[in-house]
C-alpha atoms as a PDB file:
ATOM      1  CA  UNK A   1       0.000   0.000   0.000  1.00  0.00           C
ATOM      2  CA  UNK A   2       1.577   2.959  -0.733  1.00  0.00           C
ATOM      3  CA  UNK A   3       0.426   6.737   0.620  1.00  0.00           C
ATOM      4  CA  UNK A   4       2.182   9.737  -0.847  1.00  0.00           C
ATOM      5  CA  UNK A   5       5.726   8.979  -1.000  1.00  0.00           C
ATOM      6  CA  UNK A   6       5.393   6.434   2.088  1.00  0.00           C
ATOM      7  CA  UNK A   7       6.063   2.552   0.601  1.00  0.00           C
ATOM      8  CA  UNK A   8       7.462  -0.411   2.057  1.00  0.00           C
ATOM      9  CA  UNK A   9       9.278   1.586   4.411  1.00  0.00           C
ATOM     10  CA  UNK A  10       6.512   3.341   6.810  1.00  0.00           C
ATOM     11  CA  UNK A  11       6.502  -0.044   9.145  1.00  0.00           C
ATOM     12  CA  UNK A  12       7.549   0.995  12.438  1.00  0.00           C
ATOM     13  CA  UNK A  13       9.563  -0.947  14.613  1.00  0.00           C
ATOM     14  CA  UNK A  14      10.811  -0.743  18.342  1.00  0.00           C
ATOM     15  CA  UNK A  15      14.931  -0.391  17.899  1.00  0.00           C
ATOM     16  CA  UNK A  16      17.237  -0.720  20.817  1.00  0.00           C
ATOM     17  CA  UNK A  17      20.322   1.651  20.075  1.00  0.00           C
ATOM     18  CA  UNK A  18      23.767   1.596  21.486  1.00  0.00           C
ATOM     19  CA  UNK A  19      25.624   5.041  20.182  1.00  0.00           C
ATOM     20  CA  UNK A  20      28.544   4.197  22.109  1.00  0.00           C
ATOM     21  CA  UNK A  21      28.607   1.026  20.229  1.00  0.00           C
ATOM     22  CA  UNK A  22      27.185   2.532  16.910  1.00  0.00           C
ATOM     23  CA  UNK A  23      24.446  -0.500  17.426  1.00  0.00           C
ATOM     24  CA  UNK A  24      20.493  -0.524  16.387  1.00  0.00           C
ATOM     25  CA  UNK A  25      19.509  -3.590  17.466  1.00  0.00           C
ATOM     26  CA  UNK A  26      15.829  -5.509  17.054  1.00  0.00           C
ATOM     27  CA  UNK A  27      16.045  -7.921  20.097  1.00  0.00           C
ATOM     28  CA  UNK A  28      16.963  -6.124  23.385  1.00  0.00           C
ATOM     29  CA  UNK A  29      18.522  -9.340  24.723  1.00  0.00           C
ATOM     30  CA  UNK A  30      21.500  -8.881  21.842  1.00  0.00           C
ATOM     31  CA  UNK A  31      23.642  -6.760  23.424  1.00  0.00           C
ATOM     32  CA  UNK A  32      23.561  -3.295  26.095  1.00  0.00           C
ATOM     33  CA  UNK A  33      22.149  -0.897  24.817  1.00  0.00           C
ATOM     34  CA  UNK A  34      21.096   2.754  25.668  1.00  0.00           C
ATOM     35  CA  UNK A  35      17.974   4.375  24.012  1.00  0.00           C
ATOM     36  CA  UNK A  36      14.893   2.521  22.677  1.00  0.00           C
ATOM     37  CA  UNK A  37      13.039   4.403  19.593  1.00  0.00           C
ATOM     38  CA  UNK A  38      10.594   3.366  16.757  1.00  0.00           C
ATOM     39  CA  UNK A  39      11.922   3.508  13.731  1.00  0.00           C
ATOM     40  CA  UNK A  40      10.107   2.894  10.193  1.00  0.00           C
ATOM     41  CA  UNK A  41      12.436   1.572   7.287  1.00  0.00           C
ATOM     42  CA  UNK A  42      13.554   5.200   6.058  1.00  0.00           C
ATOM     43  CA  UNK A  43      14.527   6.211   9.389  1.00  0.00           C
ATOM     44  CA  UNK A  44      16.340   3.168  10.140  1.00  0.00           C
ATOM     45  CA  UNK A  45      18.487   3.767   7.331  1.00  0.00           C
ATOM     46  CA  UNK A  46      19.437   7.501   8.271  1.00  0.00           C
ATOM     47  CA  UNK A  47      20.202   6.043  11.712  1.00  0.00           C
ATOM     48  CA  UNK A  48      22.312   3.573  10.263  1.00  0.00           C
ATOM     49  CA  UNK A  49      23.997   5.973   8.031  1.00  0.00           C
ATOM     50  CA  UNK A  50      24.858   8.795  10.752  1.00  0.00           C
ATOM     51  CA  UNK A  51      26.311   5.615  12.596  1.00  0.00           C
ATOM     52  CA  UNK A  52      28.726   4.875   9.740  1.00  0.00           C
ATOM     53  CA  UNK A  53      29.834   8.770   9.368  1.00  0.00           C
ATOM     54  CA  UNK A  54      30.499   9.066  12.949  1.00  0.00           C
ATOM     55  CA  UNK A  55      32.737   5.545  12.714  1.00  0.00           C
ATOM     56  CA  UNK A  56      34.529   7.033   9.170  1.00  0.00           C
ATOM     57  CA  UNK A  57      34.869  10.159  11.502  1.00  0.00           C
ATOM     58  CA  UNK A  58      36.668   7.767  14.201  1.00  0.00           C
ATOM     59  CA  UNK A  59      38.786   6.566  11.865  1.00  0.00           C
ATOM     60  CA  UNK A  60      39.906   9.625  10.294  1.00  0.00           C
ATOM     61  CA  UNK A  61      40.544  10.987  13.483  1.00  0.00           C
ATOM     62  CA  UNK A  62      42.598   8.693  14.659  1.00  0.00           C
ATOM     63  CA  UNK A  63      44.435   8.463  11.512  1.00  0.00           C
ATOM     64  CA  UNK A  64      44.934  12.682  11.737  1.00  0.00           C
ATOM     65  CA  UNK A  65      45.985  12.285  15.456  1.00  0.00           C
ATOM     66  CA  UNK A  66      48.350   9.784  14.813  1.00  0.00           C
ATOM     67  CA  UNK A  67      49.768  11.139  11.525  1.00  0.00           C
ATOM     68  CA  UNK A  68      50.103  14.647  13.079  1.00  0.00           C
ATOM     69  CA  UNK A  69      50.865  14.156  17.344  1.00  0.00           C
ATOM     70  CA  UNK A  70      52.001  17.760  17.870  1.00  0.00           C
ATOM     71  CA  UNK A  71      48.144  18.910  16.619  1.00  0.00           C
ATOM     72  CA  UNK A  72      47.155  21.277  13.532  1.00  0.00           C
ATOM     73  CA  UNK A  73      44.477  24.163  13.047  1.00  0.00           C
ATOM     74  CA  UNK A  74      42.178  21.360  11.561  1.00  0.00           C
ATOM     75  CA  UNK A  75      41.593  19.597  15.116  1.00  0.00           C
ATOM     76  CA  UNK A  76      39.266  21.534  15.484  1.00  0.00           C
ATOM     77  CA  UNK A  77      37.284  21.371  12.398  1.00  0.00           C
ATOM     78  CA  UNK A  78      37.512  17.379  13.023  1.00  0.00           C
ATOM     79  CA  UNK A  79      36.388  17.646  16.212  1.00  0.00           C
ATOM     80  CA  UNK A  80      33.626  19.875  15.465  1.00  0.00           C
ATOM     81  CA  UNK A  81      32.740  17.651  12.268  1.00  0.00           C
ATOM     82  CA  UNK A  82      32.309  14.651  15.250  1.00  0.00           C
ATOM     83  CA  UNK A  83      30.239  16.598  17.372  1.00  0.00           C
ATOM     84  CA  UNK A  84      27.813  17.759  14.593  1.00  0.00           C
ATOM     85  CA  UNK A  85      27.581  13.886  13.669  1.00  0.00           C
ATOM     86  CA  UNK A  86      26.723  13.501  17.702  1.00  0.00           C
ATOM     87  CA  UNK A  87      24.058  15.733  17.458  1.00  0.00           C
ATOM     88  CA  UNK A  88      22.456  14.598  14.423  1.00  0.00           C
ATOM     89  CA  UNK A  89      22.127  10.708  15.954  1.00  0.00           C
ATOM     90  CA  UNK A  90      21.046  12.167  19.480  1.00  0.00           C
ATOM     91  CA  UNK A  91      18.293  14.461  17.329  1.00  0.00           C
ATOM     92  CA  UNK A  92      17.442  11.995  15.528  1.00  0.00           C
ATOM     93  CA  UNK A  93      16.930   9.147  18.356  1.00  0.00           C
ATOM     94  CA  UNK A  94      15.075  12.065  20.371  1.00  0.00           C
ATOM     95  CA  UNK A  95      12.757  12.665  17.846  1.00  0.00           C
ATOM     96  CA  UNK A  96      11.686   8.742  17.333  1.00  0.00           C
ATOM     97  CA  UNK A  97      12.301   8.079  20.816  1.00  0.00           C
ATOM     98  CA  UNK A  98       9.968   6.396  23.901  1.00  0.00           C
ATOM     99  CA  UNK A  99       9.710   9.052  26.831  1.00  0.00           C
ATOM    100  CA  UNK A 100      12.072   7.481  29.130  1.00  0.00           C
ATOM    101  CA  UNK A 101      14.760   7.989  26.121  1.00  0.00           C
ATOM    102  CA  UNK A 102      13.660  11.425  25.654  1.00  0.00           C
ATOM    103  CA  UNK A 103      14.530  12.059  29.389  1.00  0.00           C
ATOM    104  CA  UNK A 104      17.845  10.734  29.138  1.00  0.00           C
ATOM    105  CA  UNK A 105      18.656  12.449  26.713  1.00  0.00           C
ATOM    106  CA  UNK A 106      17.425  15.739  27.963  1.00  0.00           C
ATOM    107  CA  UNK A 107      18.957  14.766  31.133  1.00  0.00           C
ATOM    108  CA  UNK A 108      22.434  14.506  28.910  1.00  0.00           C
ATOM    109  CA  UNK A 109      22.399  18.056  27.548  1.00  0.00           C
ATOM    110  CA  UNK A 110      23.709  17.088  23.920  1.00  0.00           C
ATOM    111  CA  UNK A 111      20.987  18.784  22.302  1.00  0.00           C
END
C-alpha cells in the first residue's frame, strides 16, 4: 500500500540503540544498549547511516591524530565535524524516541 511517498518503508519498529557502540539492534537481549526508539524503514536507514559517518569520523581521526601528534588548526574542524555527527544521531533518536529515552537524553544536555 503505498500513501504519498510512504512505501514499504513506513513499518515501524521498536529499535534498541547503542551510540557508544554505533548498534540498532531488534532484540533487546542482543547486546547493552542505551535508548529505545521506533523507527520505520527510512529512518532506520538515516540512523544507520549517521552511525557509519560518525565511525569514518573515528577513523579519520585517529588516523589525523596519529599522523600529526604535535596537533594542527584542523583539530578543530575534526572535532567539530564529530560533534555535529553527535548531534544529528542524538536528534534523531530524540525525535523517534519512547519518553524514558527522551529524558535521558534531555537529562544529557547534547541537544
Amino acid at each position: 500500500m503505498v500513501i504519498g511517498n510512504e512505501t514499504e518503508h513506513s513499518d515501524w519498529r521498536t529499535y534498541y540503540v547503542s551510540v557508544q557502540a554505533g548498534q540498532i539492534l531488534e532484540d533487546r537481549q542482543a547486546a547493552a544498549y542505551e535508548l529505545e526508539v521506533r523507527l520505520n524503514g527510512r529512518e532506520h536507514t538515516k540512523l544507520r547511516e549517521l552511525f557509519d559517518e560518525l565511525s569514518s569520523m573515528d577513523e579519520a581521526q585517529t588516523f589525523h591524530f596519529v599522523h600529526t601528534p604535535y596537533g594542527t588548526a584542523s583539530d578543530g574542524e575534526m572535532n567539530a565535524g564529530y560533534d555535529g555527527i553527535i548531534q544529528s544521531i542524538y536528534r534523531k533518536l530524540y525525535e523517534h524516541g519512547t519518553d524514558d529515552t527522551k529524558r535521558h537524553i534531555e537529562s544529557m544536555g547534547v541537544l
